[in-house]
C-alpha atoms as a PDB file:
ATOM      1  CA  UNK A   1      71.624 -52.986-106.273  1.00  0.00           C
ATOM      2  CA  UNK A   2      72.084 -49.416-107.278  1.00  0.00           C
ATOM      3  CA  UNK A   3      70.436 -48.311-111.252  1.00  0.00           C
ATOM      4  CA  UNK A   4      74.044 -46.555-111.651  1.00  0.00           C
ATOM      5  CA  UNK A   5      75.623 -49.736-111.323  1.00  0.00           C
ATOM      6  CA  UNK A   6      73.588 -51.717-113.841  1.00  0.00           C
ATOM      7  CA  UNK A   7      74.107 -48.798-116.414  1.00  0.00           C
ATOM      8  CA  UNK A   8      78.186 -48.566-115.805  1.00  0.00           C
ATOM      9  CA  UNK A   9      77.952 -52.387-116.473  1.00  0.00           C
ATOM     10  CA  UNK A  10      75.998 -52.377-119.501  1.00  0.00           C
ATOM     11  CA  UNK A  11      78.247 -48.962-120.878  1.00  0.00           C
ATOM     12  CA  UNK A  12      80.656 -51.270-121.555  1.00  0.00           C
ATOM     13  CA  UNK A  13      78.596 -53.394-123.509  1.00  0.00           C
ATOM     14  CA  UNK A  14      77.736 -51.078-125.958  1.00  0.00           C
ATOM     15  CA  UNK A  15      79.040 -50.833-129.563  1.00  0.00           C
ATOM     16  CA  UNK A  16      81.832 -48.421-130.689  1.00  0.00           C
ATOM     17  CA  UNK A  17      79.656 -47.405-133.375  1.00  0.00           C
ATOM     18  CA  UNK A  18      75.678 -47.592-133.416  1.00  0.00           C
ATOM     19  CA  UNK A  19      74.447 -48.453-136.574  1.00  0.00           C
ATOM     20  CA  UNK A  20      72.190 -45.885-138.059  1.00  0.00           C
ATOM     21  CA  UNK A  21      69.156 -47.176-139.899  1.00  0.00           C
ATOM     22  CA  UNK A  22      65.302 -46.793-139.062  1.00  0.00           C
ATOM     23  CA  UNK A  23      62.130 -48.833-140.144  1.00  0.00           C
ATOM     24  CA  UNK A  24      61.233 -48.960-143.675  1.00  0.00           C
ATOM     25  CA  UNK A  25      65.244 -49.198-144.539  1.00  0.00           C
ATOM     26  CA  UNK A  26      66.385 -52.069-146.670  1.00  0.00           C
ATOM     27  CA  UNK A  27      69.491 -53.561-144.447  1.00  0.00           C
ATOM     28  CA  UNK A  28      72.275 -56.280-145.158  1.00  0.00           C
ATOM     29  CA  UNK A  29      73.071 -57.554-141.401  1.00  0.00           C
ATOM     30  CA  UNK A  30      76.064 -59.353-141.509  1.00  0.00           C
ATOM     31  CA  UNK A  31      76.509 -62.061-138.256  1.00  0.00           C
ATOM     32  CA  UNK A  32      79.418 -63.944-137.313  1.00  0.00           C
ATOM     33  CA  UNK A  33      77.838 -67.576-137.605  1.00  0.00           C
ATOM     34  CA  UNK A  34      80.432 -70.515-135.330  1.00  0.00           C
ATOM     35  CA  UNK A  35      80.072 -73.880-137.282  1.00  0.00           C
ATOM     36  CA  UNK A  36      81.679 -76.327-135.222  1.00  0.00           C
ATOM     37  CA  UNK A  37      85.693 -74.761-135.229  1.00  0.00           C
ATOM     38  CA  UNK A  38      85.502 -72.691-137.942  1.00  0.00           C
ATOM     39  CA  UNK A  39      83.814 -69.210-138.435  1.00  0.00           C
ATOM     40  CA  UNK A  40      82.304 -67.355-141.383  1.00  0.00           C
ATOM     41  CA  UNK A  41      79.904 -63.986-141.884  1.00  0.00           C
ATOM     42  CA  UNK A  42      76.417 -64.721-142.813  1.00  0.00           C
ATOM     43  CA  UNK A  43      74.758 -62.009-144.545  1.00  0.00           C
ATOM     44  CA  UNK A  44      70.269 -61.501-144.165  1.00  0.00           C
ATOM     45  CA  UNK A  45      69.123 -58.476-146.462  1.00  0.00           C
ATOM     46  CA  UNK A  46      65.334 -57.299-146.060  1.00  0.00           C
ATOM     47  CA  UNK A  47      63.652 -54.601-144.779  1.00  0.00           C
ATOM     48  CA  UNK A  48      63.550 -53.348-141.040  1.00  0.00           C
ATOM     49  CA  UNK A  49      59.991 -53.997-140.292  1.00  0.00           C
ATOM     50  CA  UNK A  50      60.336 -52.713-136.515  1.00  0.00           C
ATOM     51  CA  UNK A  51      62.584 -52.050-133.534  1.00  0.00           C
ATOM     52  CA  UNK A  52      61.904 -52.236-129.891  1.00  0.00           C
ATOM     53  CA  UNK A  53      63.379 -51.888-126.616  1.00  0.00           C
ATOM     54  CA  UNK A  54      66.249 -49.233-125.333  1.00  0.00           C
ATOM     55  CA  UNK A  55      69.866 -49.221-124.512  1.00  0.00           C
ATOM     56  CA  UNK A  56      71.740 -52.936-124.116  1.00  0.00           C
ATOM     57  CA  UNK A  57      68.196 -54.734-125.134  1.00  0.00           C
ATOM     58  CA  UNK A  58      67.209 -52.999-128.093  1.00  0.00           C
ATOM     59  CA  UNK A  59      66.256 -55.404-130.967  1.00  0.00           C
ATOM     60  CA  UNK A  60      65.572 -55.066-134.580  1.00  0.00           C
ATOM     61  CA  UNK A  61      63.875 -56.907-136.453  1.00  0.00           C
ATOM     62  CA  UNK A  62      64.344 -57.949-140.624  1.00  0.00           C
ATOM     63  CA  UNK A  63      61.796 -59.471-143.191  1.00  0.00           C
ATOM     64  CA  UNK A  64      62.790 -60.816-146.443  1.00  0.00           C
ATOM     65  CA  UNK A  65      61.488 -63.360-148.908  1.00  0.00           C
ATOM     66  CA  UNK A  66      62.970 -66.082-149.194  1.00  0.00           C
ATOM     67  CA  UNK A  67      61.857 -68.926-151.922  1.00  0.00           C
ATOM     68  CA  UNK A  68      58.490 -67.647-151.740  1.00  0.00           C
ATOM     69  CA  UNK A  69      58.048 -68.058-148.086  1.00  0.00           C
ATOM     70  CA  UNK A  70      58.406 -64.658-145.446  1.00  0.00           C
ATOM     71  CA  UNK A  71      60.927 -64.996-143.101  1.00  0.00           C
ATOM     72  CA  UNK A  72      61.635 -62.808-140.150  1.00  0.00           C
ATOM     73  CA  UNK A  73      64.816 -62.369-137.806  1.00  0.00           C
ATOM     74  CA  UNK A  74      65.220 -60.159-134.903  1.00  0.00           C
ATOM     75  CA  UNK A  75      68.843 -59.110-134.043  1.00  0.00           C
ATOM     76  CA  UNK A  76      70.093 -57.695-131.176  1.00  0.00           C
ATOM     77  CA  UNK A  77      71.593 -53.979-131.982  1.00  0.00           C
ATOM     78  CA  UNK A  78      74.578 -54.376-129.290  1.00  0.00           C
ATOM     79  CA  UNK A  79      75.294 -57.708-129.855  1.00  0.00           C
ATOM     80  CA  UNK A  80      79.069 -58.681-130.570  1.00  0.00           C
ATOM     81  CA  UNK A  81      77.664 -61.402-133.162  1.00  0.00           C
ATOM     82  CA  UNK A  82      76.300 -59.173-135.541  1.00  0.00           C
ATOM     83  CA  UNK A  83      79.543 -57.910-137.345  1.00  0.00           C
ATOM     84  CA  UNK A  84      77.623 -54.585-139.117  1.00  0.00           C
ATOM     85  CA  UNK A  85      74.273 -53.113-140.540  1.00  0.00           C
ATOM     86  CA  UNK A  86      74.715 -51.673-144.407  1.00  0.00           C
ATOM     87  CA  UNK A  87      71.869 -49.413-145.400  1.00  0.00           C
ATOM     88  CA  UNK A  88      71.252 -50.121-149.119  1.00  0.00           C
ATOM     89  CA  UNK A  89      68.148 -48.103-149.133  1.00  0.00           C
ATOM     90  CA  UNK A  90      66.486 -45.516-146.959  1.00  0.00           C
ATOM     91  CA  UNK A  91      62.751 -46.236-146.519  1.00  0.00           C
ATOM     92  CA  UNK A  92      59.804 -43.436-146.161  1.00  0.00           C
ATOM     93  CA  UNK A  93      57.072 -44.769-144.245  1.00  0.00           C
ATOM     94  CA  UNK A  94      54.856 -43.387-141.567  1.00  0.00           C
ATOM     95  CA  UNK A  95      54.731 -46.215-139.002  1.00  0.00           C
ATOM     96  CA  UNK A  96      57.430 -47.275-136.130  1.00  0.00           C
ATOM     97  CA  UNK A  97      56.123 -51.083-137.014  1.00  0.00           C
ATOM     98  CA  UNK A  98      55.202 -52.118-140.819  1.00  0.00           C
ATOM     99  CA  UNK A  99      53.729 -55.728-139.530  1.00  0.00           C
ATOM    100  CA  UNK A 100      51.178 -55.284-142.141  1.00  0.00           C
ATOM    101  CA  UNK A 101      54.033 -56.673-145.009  1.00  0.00           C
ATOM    102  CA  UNK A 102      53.503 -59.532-143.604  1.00  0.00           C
ATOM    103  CA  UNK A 103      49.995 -59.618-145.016  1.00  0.00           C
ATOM    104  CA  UNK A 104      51.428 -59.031-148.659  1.00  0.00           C
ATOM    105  CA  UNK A 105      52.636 -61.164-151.615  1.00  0.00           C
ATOM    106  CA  UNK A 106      54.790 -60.783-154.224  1.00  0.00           C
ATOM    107  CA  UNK A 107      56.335 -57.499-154.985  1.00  0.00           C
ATOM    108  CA  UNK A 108      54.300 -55.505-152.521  1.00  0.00           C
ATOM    109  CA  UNK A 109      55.590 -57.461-150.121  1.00  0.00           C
ATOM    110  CA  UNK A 110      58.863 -56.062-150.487  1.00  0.00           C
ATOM    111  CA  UNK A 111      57.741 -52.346-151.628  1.00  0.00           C
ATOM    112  CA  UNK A 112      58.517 -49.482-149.412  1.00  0.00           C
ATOM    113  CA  UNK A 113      58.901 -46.195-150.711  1.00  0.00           C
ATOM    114  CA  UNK A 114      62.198 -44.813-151.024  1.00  0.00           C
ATOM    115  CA  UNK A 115      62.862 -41.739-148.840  1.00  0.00           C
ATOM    116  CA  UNK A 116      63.730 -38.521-151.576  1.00  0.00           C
ATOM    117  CA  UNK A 117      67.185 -37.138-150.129  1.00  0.00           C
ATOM    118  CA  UNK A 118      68.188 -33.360-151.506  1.00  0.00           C
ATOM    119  CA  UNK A 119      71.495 -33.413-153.294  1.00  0.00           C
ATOM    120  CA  UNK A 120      74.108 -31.077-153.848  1.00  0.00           C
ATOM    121  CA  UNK A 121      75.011 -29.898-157.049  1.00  0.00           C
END
């Protein structure tokens, strides 16, 4: 089959409107969650510790702390589950994959410096 046909398939496919966040950002992702006949929004907040992939099968993926214990959850960007991305904070780091929080404890595990944004007076 032709590459033109795969990409007018997966155009389709794509979200209305990308989310815009990068690694190092702290994110609330909230997914549409189907328990038994009834359905509810779930919200996971962490920090984007990496994304991968291009175009229908980019993923991202979120760390938080939870009770103590790390947990990670990679979500696909284009999927129709995940109802939206909220950017609490903007992160300033210098890596495309911060896999090295997952080395950390306590507060540092959670500490990414905050990107400094000008502001108009």
């Amino acid at each position: 089959m032709s590459q033109s046909i795969f990409e007018k398939i997966e155009s389709e496919q794509y979200r209305k409107e990308p989310a815009v966040f990068a690694v190092g950002d702290t994110v609330k992702v909230h997914t549409r969650v189907i328990e038994g006949e009834k359905e509810r929004i779930q919200v996971f907040a962490g920090i984007v510790i990496g994304r991968r992939g291009h175009g229908i099968n980019s993923t991202f993926t979120v760390r938080r702390i939870s009770y103590g214990e790390g947990v990670e959850r990679v979500f696909p960007v284009h999927s129709p589950r995940v109802e939206k991305v909220v950017v609490d904070r903007q992160g300033s780091v210098r890596r495309a994959k911060l896999t090295y929080l997952r080395q950390r404890i306590g507060k540092s595990a959670t500490a990414v410096k905050e990107k400094e944004t000008r502001r108009r007076k």
